[in-house]
Protein backbone atom coordinates (compact mmCIF):
# COMPACT_ATOMS: atom_id res chain seq x y z
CA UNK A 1 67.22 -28.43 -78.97
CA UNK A 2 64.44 -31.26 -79.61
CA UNK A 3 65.06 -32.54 -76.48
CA UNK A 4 64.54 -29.03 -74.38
CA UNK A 5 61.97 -28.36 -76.28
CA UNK A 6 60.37 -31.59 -75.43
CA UNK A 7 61.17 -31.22 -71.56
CA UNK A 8 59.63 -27.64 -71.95
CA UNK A 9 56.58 -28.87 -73.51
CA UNK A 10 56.49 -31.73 -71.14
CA UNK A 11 56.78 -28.63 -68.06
CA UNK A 12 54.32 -27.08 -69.41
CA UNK A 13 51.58 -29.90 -69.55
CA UNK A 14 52.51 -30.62 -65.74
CA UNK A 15 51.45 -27.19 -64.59
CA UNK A 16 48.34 -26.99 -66.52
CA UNK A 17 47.69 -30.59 -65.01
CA UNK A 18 49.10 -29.10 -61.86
CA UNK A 19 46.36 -26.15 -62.30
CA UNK A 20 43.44 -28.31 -63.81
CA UNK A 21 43.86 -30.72 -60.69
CA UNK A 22 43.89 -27.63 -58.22
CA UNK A 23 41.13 -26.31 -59.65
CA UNK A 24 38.93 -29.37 -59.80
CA UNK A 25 40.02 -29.99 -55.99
CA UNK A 26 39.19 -26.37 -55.48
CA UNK A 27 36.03 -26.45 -56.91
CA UNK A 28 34.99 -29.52 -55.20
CA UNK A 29 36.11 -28.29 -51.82
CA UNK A 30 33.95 -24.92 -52.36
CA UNK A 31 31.01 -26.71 -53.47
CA UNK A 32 30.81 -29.14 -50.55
CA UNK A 33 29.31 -26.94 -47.97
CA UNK A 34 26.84 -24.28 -47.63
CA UNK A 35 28.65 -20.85 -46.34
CA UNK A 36 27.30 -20.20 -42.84
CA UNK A 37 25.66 -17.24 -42.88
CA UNK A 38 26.66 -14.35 -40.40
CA UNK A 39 23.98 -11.96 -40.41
CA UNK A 40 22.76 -8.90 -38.20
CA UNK A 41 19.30 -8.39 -38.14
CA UNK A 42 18.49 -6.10 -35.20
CA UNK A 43 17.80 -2.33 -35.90
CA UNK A 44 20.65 -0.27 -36.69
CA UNK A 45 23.94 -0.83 -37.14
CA UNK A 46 25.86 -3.84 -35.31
CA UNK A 47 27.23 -2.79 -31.83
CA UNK A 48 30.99 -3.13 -31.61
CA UNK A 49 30.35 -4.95 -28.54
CA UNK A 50 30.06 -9.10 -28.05
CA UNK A 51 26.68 -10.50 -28.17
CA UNK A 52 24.92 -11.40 -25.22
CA UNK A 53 24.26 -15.52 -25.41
CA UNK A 54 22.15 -15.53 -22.12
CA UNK A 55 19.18 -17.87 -22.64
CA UNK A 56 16.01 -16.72 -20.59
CA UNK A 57 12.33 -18.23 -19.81
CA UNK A 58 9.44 -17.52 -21.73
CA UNK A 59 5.99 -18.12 -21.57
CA UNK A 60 3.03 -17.26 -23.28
CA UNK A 61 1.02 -14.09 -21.79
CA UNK A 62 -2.15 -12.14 -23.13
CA UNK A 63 -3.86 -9.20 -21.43
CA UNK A 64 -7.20 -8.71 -21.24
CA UNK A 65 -7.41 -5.50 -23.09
CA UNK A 66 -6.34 -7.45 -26.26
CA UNK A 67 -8.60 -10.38 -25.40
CA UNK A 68 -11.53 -7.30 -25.37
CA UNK A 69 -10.04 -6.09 -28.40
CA UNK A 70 -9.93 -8.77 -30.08
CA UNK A 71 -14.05 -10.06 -29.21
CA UNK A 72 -14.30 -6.36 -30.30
CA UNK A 73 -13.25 -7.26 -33.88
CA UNK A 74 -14.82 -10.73 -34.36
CA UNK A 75 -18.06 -9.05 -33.44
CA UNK A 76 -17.78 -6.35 -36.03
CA UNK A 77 -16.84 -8.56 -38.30
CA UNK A 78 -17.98 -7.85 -42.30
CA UNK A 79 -19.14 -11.19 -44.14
CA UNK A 80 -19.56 -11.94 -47.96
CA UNK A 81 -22.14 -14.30 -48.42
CA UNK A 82 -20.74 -17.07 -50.55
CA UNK A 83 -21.56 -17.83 -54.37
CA UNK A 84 -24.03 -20.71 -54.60
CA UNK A 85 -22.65 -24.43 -54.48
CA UNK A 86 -19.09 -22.54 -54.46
CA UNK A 87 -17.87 -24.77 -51.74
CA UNK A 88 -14.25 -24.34 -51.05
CA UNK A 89 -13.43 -23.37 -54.53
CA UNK A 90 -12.87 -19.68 -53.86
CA UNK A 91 -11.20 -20.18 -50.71
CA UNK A 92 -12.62 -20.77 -47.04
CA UNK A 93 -16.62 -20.56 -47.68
CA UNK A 94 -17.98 -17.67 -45.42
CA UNK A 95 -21.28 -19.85 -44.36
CA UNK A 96 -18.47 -22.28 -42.26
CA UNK A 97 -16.01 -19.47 -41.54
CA UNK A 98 -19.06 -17.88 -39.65
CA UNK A 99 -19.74 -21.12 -37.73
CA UNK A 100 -15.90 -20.82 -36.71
CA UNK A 101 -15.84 -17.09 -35.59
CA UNK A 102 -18.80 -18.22 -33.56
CA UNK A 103 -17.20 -21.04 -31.67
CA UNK A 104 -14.25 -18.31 -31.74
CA UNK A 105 -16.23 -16.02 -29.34
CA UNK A 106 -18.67 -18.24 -27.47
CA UNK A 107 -16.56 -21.73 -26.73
CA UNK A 108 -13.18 -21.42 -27.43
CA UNK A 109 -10.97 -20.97 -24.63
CA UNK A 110 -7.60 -18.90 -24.99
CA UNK A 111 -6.74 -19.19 -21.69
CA UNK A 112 -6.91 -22.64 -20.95
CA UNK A 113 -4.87 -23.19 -24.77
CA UNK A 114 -2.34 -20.35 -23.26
CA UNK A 115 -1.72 -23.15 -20.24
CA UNK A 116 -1.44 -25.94 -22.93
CA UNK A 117 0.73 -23.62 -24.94
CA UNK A 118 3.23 -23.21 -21.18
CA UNK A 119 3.21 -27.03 -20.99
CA UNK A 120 6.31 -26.99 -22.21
CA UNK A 121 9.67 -24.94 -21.22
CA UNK A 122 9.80 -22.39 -23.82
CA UNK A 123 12.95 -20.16 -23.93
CA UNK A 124 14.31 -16.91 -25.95
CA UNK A 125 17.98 -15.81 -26.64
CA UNK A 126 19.12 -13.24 -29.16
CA UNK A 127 21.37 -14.27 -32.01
CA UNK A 128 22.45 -12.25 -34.64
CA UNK A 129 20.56 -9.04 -33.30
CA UNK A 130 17.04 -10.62 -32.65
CA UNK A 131 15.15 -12.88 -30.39
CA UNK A 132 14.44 -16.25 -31.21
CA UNK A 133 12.12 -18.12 -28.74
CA UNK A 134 12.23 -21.99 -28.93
CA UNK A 135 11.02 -24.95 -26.90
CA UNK A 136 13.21 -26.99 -25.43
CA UNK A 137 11.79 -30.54 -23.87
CA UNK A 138 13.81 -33.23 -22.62
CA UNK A 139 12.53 -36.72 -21.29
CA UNK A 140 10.49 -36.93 -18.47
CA UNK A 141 12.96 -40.18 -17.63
CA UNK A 142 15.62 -41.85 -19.93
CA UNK A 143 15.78 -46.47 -19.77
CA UNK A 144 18.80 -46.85 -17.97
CA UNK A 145 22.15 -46.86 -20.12
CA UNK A 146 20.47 -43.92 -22.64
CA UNK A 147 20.84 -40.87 -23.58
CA UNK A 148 18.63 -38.45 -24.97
CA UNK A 149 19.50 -37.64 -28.43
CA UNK A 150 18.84 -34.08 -29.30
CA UNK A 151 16.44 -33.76 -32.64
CA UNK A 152 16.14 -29.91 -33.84
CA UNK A 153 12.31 -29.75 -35.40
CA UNK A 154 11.51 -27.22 -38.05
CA UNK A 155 8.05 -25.67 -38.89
CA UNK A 156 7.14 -23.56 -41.84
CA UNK A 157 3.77 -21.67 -42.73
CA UNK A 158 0.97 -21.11 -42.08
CA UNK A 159 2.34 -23.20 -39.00
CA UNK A 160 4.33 -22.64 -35.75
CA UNK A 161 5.88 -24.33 -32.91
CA UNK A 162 2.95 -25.42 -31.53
CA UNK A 163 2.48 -28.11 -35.04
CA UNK A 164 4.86 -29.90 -32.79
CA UNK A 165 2.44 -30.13 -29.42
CA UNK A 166 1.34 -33.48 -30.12
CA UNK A 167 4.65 -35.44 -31.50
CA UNK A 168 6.75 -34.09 -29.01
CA UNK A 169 5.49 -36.55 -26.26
CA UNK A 170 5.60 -39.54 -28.68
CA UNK A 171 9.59 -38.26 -29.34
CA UNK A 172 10.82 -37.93 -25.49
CA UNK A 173 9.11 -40.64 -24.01
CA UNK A 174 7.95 -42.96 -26.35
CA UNK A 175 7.82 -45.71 -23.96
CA UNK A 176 4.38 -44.89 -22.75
CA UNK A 177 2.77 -44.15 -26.56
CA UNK A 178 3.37 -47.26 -27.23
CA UNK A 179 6.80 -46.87 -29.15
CA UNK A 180 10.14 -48.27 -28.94
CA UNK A 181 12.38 -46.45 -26.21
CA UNK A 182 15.49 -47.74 -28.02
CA UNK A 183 16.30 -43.96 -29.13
CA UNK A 184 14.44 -40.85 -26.58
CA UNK A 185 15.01 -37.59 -27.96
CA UNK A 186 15.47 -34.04 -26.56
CA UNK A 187 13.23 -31.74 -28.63
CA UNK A 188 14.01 -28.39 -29.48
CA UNK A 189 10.98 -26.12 -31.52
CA UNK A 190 12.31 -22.55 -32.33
CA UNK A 191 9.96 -20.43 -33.89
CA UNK A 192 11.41 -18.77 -37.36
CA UNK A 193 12.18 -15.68 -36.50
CA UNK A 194 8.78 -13.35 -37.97
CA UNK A 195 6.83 -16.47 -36.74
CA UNK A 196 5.22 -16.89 -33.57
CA UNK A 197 7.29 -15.26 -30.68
CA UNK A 198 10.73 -14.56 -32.50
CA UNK A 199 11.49 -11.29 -33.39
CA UNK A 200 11.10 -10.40 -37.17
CA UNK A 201 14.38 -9.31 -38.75
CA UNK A 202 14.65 -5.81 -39.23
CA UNK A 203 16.38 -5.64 -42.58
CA UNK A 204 16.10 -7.48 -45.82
CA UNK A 205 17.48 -10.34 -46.97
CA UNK A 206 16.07 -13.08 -44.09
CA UNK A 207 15.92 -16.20 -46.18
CA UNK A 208 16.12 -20.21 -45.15
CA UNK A 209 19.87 -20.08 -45.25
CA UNK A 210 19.78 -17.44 -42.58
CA UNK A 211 17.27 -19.36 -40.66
CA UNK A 212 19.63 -22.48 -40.77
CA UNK A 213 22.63 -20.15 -39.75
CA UNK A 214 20.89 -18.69 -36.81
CA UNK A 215 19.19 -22.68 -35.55
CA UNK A 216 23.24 -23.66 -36.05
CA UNK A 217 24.39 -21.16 -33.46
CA UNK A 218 21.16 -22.19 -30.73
CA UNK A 219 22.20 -25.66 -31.35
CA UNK A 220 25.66 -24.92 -30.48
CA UNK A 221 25.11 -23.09 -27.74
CA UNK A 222 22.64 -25.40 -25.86
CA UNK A 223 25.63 -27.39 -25.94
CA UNK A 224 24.77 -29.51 -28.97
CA UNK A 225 27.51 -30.17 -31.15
CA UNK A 226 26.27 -33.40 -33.13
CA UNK A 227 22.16 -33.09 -33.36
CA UNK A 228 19.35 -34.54 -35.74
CA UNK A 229 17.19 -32.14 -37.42
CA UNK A 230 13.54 -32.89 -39.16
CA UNK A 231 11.26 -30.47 -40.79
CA UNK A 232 8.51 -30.08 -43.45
CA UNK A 233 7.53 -26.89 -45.35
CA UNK A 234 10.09 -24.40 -44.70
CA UNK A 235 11.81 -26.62 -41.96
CA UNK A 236 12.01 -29.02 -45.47
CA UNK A 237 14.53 -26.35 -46.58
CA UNK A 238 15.77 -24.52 -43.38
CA UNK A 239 16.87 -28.20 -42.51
CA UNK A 240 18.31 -29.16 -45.83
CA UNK A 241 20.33 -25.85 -45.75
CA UNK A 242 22.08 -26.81 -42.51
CA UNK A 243 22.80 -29.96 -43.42
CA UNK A 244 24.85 -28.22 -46.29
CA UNK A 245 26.40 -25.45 -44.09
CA UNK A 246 27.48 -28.31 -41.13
CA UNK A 247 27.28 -31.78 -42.19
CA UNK A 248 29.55 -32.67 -39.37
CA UNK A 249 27.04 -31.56 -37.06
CA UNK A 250 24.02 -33.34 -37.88
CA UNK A 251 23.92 -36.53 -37.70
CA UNK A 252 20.82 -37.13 -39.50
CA UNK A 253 18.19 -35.17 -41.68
CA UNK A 254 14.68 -35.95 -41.75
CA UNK A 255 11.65 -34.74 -43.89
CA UNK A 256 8.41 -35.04 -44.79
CA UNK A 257 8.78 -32.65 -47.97
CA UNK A 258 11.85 -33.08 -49.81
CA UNK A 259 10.79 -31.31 -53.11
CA UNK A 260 13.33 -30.58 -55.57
CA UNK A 261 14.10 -27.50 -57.49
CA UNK A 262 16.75 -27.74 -59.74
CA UNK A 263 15.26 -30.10 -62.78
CA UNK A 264 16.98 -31.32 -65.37
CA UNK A 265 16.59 -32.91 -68.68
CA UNK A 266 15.90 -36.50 -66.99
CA UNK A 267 13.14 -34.96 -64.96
CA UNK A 268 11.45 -33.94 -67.92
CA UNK A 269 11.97 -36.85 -69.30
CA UNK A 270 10.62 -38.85 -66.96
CA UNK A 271 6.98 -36.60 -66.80
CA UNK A 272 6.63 -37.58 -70.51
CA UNK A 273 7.50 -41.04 -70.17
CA UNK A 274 7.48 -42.28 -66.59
CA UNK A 275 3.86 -42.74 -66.29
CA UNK A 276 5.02 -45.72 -69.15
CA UNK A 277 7.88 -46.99 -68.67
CA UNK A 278 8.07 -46.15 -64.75
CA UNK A 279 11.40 -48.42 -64.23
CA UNK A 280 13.14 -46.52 -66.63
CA UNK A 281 13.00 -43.48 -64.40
CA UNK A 282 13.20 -45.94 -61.12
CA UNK A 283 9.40 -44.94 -60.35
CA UNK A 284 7.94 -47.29 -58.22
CA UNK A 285 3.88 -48.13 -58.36
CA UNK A 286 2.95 -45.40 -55.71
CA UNK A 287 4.93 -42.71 -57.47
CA UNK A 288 3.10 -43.18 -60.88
CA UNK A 289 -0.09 -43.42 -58.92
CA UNK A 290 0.69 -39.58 -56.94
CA UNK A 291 2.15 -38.34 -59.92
CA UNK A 292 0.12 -39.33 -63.29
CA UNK A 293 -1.53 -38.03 -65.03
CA UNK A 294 0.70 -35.09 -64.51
CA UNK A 295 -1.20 -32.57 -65.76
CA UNK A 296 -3.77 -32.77 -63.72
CA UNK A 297 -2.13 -34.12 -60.53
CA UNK A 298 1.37 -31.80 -60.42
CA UNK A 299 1.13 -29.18 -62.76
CA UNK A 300 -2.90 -27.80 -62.60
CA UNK A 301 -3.05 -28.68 -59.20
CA UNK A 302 0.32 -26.47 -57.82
CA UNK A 303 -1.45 -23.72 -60.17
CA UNK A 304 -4.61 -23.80 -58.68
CA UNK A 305 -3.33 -24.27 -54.68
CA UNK A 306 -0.11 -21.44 -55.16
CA UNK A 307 -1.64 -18.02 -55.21
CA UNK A 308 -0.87 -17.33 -52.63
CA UNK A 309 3.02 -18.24 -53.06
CA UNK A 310 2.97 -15.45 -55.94
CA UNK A 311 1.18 -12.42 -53.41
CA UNK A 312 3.69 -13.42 -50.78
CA UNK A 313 6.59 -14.07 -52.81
CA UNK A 314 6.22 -10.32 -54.73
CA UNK A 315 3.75 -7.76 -52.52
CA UNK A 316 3.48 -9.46 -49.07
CA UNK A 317 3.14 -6.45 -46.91
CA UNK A 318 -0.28 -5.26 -48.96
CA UNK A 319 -2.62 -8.13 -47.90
CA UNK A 320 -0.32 -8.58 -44.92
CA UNK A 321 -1.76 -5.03 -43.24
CA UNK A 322 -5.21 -6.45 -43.75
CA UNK A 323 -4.50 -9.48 -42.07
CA UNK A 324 -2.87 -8.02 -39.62
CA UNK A 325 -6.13 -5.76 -39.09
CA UNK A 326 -8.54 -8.78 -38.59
CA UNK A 327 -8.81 -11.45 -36.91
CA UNK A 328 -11.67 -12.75 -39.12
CA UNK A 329 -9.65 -12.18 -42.31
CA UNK A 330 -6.64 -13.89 -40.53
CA UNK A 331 -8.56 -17.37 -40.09
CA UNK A 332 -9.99 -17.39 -43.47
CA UNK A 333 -6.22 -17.02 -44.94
CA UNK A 334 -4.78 -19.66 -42.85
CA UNK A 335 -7.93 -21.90 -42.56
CA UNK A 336 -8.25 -22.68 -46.27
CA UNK A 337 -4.18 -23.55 -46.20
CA UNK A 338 -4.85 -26.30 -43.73
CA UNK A 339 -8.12 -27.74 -45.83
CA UNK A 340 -5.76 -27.71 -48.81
CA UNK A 341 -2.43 -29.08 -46.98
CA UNK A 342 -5.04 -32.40 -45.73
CA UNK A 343 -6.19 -33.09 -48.88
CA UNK A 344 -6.60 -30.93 -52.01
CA UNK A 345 -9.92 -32.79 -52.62
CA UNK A 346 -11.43 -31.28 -49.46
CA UNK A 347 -12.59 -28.08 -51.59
CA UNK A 348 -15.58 -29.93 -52.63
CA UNK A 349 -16.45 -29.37 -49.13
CA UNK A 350 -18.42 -26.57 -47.84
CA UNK A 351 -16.83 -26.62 -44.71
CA UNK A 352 -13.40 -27.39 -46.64
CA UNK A 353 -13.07 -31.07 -44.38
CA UNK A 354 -11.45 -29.16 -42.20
CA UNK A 355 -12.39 -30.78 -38.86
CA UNK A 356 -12.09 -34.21 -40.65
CA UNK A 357 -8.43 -34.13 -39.93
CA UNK A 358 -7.58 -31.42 -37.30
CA UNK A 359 -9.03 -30.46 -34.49
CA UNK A 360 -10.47 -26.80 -34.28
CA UNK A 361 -9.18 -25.83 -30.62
CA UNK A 362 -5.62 -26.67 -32.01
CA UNK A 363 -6.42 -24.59 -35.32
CA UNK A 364 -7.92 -21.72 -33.55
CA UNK A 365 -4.88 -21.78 -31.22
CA UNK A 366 -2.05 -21.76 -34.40
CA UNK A 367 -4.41 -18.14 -35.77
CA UNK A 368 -4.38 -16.80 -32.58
CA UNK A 369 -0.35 -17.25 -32.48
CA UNK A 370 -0.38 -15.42 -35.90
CA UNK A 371 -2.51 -13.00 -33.50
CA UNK A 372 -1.33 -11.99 -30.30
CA UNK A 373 2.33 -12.10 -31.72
CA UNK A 374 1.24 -9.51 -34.47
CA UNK A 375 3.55 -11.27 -36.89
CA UNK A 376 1.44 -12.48 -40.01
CA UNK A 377 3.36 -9.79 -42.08
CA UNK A 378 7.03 -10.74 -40.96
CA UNK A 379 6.09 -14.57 -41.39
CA UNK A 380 4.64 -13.75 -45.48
CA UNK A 381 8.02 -11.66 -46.13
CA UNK A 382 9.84 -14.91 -46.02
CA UNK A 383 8.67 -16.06 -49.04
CA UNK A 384 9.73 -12.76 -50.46
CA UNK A 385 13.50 -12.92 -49.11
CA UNK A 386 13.45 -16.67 -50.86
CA UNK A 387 12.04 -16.27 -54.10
CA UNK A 388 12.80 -12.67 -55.24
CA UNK A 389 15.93 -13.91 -56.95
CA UNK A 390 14.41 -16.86 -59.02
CA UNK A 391 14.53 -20.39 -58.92
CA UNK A 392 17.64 -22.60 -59.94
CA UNK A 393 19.67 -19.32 -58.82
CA UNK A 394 20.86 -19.87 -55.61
CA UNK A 395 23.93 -22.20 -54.27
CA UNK A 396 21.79 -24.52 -51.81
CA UNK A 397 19.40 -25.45 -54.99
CA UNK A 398 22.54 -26.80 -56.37
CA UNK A 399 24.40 -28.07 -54.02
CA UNK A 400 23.76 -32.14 -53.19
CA UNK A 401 23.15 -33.04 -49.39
CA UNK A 402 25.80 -35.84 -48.13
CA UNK A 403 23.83 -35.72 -44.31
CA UNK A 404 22.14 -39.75 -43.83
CA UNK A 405 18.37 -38.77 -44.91
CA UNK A 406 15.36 -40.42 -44.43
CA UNK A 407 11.94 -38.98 -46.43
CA UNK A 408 8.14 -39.79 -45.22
CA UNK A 409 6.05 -39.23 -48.38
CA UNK A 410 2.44 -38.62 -47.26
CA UNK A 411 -0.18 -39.13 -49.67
CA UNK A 412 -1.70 -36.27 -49.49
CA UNK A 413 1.24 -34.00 -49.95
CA UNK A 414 0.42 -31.15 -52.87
CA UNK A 415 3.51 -32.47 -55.01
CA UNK A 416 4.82 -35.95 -55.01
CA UNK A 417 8.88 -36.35 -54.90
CA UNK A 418 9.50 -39.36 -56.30
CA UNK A 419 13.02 -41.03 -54.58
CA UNK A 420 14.52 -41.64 -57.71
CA UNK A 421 14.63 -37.86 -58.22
CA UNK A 422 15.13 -36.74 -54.29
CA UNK A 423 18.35 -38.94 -54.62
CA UNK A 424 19.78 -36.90 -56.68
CA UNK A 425 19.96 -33.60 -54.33
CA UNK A 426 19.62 -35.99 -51.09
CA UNK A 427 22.52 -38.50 -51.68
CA UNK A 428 22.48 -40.28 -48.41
CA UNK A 429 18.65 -41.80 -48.53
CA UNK A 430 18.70 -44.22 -45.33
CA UNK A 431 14.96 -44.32 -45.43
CA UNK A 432 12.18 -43.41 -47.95
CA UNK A 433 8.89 -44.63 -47.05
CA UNK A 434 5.43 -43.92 -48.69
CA UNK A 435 2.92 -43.13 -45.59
CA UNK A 436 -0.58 -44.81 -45.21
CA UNK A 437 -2.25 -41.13 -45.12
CA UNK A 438 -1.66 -37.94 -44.17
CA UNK A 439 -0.92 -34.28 -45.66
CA UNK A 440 1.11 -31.51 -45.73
CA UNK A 441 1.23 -30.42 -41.99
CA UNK A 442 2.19 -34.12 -40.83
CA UNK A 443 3.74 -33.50 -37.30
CA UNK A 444 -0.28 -32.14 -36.75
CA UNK A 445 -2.57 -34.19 -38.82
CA UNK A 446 -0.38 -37.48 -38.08
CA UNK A 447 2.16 -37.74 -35.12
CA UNK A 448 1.98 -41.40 -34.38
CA UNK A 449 2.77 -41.69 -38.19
CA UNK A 450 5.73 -39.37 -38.15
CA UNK A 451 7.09 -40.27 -34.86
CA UNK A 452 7.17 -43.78 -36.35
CA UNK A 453 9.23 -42.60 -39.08
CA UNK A 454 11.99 -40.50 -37.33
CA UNK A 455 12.54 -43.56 -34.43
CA UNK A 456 13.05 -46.04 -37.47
CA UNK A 457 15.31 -43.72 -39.54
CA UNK A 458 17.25 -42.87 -36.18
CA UNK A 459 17.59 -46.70 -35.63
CA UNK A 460 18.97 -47.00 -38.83
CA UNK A 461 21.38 -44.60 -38.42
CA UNK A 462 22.93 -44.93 -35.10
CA UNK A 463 22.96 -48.97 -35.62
CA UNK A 464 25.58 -48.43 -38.80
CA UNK A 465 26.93 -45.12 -37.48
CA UNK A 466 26.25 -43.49 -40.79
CA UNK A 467 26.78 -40.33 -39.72
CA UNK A 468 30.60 -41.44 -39.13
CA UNK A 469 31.03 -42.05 -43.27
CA UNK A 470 29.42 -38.79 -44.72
């Protein structure tokens, strides 16, 4: 009897092992990728039919009765004369947004920016019930023996496609910027879709991981079945969550954002005591110097630049209709983003440094996407759709990234990600390098710097294959 007993008992702790070992296998196998999300966002209900996957031309087109319409508007325009020695402090300072609505109606010229915009081969194709329009640019001429390797490039917002109008060169023929032609890429820009000229979803529910889904399927169906994708503000996290979703499709994932949500007890930790004992935490001199004295730095400063964030993120559609009524209101919103995204300092500015960093033709030219395209609403909703279930809740925030990264960390980025805690959701770092200068909107403000980056990660990459052991 002792010795059934004893074979029973010894049954029984096999099958719970049996179990405990499924289950951990299980778990680990379900928490390795993203689900790809299969959405449909057109109006109505899905048709029982196929989707059509034809890809057509696009370009850029205005009328003149909304060019009239709009110099109708900037001339009416209502100003509020500005507190005294208020500076940028209370957002874009109505004494230089008057100098830009002038230049606006007396020197800037849509047209001619319209041909700049058509430069490029822009496209549309509908996935998952809407249009998405990209740009698609591949090298003028490849070095003999190469091929173009094709890099998917995300933007986020206040941005749009056009962030990318000055990199793009440096990226498919870098031979004559000066740059290595070792690796020439084949660009592809979409616009998210309630940005620029992509059709804004028509139900609720849009968030990055449906972004990610629906730039998986163009990928695939330009014919791209192993790509690199790079992205900063929402292209940070539309790119992060297709790494997770199909990490045998990217070969390589790089940012210049790579903030991190999910914070543990080390994190803390490390804001107490890292400004200290930096090694501790793995800080290196240039993190303690963004990131201390925290405070002030981190903490104040994401209070003081996120409004915004919390109006988009709860009630976007309110101060959406008013921005969608003028054109006036439309630059002040987005202006005083890109003063803040340079260089937070820049509100001690009257005219908010603006110019210092970006030229106004290309700023006027990003508003007046917002403009003609109608789509300032549809573009504020996706903050909605991505933080109206809270932060920490979602599977992506969890969920570590096995894709080979690499991470530019400009200076003048809002919040500092140190790599010792990006390593920790990003656990592939090929390349983490602290940038000479430079803010949020990088790809703009900096493309010689970024370009830099990406062809030195990429070398990295294909030279050890990494993409082969993820």
């Amino acid at each position: 009897c002792s010795s059934l007993a004893g074979i029973m008992l010894l049954e029984i702790f096999l099958i719970l092992g049996a179990v405990g070992i499924y289950f951990l296998l299980s778990r680990k196998k379900e928490e390795a990728t993203l689900p790809f999300k299969e959405g449909w966002w057109g109006k109505g209900k899905k048709p029982a039919t196929d989707e059509d996957a034809t890809i057509w031309p696009f370009k850029v087109e205005t009328t003149e009765k909304e060019l009239s319409d709009l110099l109708r508007r900037l001339d009416e325009a209502r100003f509020t004369e500005p507190l005294e020695d208020s500076y940028f402090h209370y957002g874009t300072n109505s004494v230089y947004l008057r100098k830009v609505v002038s230049y606006w109606k007396n020197q800037f010229d849509w047209k001619k920016q319209v041909e700049v915009l058509n430069k490029y081969p822009q496209f549309k194709t509908k996935i998952q019930g809407i249009d998405i329009h990209f740009v698609h640019v591949k090298p003028p001429h490849l070095p003999e023996g190469k091929s173009a390797k094709p890099l998917l490039m995300v933007h986020g917002w206040p941005g749009s496609f056009y962030e990318f109008y000055k990199i793009i060169p440096l990226l498919t023929d870098p031979a004559s910027h000066g740059l290595s032609d070792e690796h020439v890429f084949e660009v592809v820009c979409p616009s998210i879709p309630g940005y620029g000229f992509s059709e804004a979803p028509h139900k609720k529910d849009f968030d990055t991981v449906s972004a990610a889904s629906v730039f998986l399927e163009l990928m695939l169906r330009l014919g791209f079945s192993e790509f690199y994708a790079q992205g900063g503000d929402w292209g940070w996290l539309i790119c992060t969550n297709l790494a997770q979703i199909a990490p045998n499709h990217l070969k390589g994932l790089h940012l210049n954002l790579a903030t991190v949500t999910n914070l543990g007890f080390s994190h803390l930790l490390s804001l107490l005591l890292g400004r200290h004992l930096p090694g501790l935490f793995g800080f290196q001199e240039e993190d303690v110097r963004r990131m201390f004295p925290f405070l002030k730095k981190s903490l104040y400063r994401m209070l003081l630049e996120s409004g915004y964030l919390y109006i988009q993120a709860t009630k976007p559609d309110s101060v959406g209709c008013a921005l969608n009524d003028s054109p006036v209101g439309l630059a002040a919103y987005i202006l005083e983003k890109f003063s803040t995204a340079a260089d937070v300092e820049f509100c001690n500015l009257e005219d908010g440094g603006v110019e210092r960093k970006f030229n106004l033709d290309d700023l006027l030219t990003n508003i007046m996407i917002y403009w003609v395209s109608g789509c300032i609403v549809s573009s504020m909703r996706f903050y909605k759709e991505n933080f109206q279930k809270g932060l920490g809740t979602q599977k992506h925030e969890r969920l570590p990234v096995q894709v080979p990264t690499g991470i530019a960390a400009f200076p003048n980025e809002i919040i500092h990600t140190p790599r010792a805690w990006a390593q920790k959701k990003y656990t592939n770092i090929v390349s983490f390098n602290f940038m000479p200068r430079g803010g949020h909107f990088a790809a703009l403000e900096e493309p010689e710097l970024l370009a830099e980056d990406i062809l030195q990660f990429v070398g990295k990459v294909e030279k050890e294959q990494l993409w082969r052991k993820k």
